[in-house]
Protein backbone atom coordinates (compact mmCIF):
# COMPACT_ATOMS: atom_id res chain seq x y z
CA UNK A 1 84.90 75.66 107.40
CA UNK A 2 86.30 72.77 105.93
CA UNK A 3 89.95 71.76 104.58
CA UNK A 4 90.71 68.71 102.33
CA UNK A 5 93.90 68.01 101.50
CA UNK A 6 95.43 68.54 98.08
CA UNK A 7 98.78 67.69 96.12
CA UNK A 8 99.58 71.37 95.83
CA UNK A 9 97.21 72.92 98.44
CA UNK A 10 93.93 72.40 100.43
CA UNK A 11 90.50 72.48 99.37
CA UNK A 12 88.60 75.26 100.74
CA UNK A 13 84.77 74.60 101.93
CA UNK A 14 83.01 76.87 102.99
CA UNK A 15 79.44 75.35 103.07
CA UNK A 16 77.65 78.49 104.90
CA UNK A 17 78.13 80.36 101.63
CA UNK A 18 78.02 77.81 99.65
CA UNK A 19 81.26 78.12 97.80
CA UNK A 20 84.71 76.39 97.89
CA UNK A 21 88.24 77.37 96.76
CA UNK A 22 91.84 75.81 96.40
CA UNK A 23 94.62 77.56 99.14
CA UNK A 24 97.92 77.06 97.53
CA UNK A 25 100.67 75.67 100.05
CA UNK A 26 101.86 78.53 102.64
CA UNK A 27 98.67 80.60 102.59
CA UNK A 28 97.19 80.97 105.68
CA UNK A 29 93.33 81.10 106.19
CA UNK A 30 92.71 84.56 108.75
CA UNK A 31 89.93 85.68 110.43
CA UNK A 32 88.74 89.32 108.78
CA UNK A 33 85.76 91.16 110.25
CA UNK A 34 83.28 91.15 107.09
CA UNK A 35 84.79 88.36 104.96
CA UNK A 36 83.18 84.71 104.35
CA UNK A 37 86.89 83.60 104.00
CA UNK A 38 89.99 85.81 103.86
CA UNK A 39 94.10 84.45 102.84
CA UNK A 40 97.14 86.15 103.37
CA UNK A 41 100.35 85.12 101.65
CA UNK A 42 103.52 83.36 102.81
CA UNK A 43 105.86 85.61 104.83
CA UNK A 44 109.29 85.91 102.92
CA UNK A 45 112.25 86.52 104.57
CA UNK A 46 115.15 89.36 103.28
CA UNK A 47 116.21 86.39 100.90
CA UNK A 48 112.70 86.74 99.67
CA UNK A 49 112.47 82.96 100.89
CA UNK A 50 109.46 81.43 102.70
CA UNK A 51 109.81 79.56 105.69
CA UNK A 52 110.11 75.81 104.16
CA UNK A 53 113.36 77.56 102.01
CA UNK A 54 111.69 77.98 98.58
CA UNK A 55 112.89 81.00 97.06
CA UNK A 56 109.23 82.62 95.40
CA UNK A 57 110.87 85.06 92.44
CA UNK A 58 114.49 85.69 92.44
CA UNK A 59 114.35 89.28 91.23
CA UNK A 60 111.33 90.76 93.56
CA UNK A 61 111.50 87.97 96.48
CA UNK A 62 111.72 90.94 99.34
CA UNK A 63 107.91 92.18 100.60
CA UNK A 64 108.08 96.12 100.97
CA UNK A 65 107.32 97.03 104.11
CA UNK A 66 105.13 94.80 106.13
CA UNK A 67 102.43 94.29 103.72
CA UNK A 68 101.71 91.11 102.56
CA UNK A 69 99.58 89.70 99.56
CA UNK A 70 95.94 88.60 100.56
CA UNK A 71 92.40 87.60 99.20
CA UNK A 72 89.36 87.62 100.32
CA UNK A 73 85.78 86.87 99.91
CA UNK A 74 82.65 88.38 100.78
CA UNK A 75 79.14 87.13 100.25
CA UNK A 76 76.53 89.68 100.57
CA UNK A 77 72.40 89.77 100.26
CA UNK A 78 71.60 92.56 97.74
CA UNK A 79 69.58 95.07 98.60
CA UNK A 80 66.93 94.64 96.43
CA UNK A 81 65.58 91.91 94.35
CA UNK A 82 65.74 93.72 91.43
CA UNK A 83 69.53 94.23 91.50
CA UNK A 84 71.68 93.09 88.76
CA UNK A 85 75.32 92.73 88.35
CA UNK A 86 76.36 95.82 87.22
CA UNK A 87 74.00 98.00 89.52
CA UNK A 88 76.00 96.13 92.17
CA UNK A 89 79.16 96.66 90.88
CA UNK A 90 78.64 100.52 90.73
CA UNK A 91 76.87 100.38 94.22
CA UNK A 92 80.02 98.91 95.24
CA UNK A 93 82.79 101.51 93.52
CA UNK A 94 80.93 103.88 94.99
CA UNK A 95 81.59 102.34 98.39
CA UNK A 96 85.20 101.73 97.98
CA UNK A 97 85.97 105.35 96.35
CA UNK A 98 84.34 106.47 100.03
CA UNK A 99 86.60 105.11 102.44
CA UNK A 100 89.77 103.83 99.78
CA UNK A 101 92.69 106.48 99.90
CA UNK A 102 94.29 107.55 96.64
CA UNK A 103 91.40 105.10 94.56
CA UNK A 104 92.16 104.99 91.33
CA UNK A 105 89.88 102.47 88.56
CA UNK A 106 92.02 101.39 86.19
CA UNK A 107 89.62 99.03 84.36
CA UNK A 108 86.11 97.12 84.84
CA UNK A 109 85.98 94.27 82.18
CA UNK A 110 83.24 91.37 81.57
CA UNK A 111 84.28 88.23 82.19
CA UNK A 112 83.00 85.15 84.36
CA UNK A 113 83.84 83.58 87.82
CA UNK A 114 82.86 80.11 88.33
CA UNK A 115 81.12 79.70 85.37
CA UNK A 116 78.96 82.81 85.49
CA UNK A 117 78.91 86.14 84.21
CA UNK A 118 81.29 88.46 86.27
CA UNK A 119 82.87 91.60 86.61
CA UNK A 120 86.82 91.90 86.78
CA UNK A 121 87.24 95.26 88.64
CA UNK A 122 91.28 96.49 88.77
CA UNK A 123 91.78 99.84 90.67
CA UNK A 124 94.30 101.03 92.56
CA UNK A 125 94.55 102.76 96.41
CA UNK A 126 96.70 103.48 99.66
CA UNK A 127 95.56 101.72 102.18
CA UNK A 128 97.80 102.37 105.25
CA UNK A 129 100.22 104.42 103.19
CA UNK A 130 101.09 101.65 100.69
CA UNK A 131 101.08 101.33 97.30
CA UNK A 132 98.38 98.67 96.20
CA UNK A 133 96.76 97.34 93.26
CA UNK A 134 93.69 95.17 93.82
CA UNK A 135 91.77 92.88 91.56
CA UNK A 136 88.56 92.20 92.08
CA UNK A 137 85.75 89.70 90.49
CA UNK A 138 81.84 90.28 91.57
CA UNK A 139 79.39 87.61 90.78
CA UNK A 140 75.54 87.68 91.61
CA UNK A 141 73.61 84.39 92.39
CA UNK A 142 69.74 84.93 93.08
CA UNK A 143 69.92 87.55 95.45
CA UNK A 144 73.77 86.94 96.61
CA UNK A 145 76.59 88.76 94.89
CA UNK A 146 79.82 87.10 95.66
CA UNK A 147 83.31 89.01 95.79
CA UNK A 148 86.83 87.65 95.23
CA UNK A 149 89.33 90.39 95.99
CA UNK A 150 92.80 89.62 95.55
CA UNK A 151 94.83 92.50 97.08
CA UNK A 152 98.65 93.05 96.31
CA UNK A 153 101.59 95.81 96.48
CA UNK A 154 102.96 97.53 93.36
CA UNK A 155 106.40 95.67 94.22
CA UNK A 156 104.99 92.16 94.98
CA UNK A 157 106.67 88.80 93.59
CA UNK A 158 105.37 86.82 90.53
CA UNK A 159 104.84 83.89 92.39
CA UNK A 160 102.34 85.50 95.01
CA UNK A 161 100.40 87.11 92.03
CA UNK A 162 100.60 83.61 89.99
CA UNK A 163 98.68 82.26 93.30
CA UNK A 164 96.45 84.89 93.80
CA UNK A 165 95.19 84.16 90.32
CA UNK A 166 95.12 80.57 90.73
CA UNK A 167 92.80 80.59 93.93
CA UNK A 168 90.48 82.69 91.75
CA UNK A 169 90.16 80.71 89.05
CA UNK A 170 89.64 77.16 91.64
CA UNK A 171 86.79 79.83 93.34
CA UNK A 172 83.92 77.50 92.77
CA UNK A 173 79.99 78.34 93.64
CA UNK A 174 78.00 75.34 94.66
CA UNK A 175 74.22 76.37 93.18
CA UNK A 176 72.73 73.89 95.57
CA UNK A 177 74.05 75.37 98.62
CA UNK A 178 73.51 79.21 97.76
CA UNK A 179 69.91 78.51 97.07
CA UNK A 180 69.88 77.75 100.77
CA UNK A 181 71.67 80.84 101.51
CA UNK A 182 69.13 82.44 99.48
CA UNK A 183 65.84 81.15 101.02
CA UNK A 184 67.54 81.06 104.50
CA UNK A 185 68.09 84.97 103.90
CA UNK A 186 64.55 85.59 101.97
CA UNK A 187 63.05 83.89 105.72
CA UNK A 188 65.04 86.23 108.16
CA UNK A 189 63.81 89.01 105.99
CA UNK A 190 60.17 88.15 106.44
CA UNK A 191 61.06 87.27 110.37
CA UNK A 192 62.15 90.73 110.88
C-alpha cells in the first residue's frame, strides 16, 4: 500500500492489484476482511461538522445512527476463463441477494470504469437494520473482475456522496501490473 500526497487528497497505490485511486481529505483507509482496499467517511459531529470544523451539507450534515459512508474494492480471479462481464455480474447479484437483507436492484446500466467497459449496479438492502443504497461498478481484466462499491444511507450528506463518486471516477487500473496479477494467479492454479 502506498500513499502520495495530493492537493485535495492522497493517491492511493495499491500495486498487489494493480490499481490506484484518489482518497479525498478525511477518509480513512480500514482494514476489511475480503477487500483489496476499503474507505470509510469522515465522522460528523451533531453539527454535521467533521473534525477539522468544515461543515459537509448544511441541510443533511447529521449521520443516522452510527453508520457511516464507505467504499470498497475487491479484486477477484474468475472462475473460469471463459467468463465475461455480465456472467460475472449475475454470478455476483446472485451472491449478494443470498446473504443482503431487504435487496432490492434498482438498476444495472453499461457504462465504463477506468477506461473499460463496466457495469454500474444500484440496489438497495438492510444491512444491520439500516437503510442503504449501494452503487456498485464491476470491471473484468483478463481473468480479474474488479469491484468498486460505494455504500451509503438513504439520509447521507451531498458532500459524502459527491466523494464517493469522485474516488470512483480517480479508480484507475494499471494494465501492466494486473497482467502480473493475472499470470501470478494462472501459476498458483497450475501449482495446486
Amino acid at each position: 500500500m502506498e500513499l502520495e500526497s495530493r492537493k485535495c487528497g492522497s493517491m492511493y497505490e495499491n500495486a498487489k492489484h494493480g490499481f490506484r485511486l484518489v482518497v479525498p481529505r478525511g477518509w480513512m483507509i480500514v482494514d476489511f476482511p475480503g477487500t483489496a482496499v476499503a474507505l470509510v467517511a469522515p465522522k460528523l459531529d451533531s453539527a454535521g461538522q467533521t473534525e477539522d470544523g468544515e461543515v459537509p451539507c448544511p441541510d443533511k450534515g447529521v449521520q443516522d445512527g452510527t453508520f457511516r459512508t464507505s467504499l470498497n474494492v475487491t479484486c477477484h480471479s474468475l472462475p473460469s476463463s471463459n467468463m465475461n462481464l455480465d456472467m460475472m455480474v449475475q454470478e455476483s447479484l446472485r451472491e449478494i441477494e443470498g446473504f443482503l437483507k431487504g435487496f432490492a436492484l434498482e438498476s444495472i446500466d453499461e457504462t465504463v470504469l477506468s477506461f473499460l467497459p463496466a457495469r454500474k449496479l444500484v440496489y438497495m438492502g438492510k444491512p444491520q437494520g439500516h437503510d442503504v443504497r449501494f452503487l456498485q461498478y464491476v470491471t473484468v481484466v483478463g481473468c480479474v473482475a474488479y469491484t468498486v462499491t460505494l455504500v451509503a444511507s438513504r439520509t447521507c450528506n451531498a458532500k459524502e456522496l459527491t466523494e464517493g463518486r469522485s474516488i470512483i471516477d480517480s479508480f484507475e487500473i494499471r494494465v501492466t501490473k494486473a497482467e502480473g496479477l493475472l499470470a501470478h494467479d494462472h501459476a498458483e492454479r497450475r501449482e495446486s
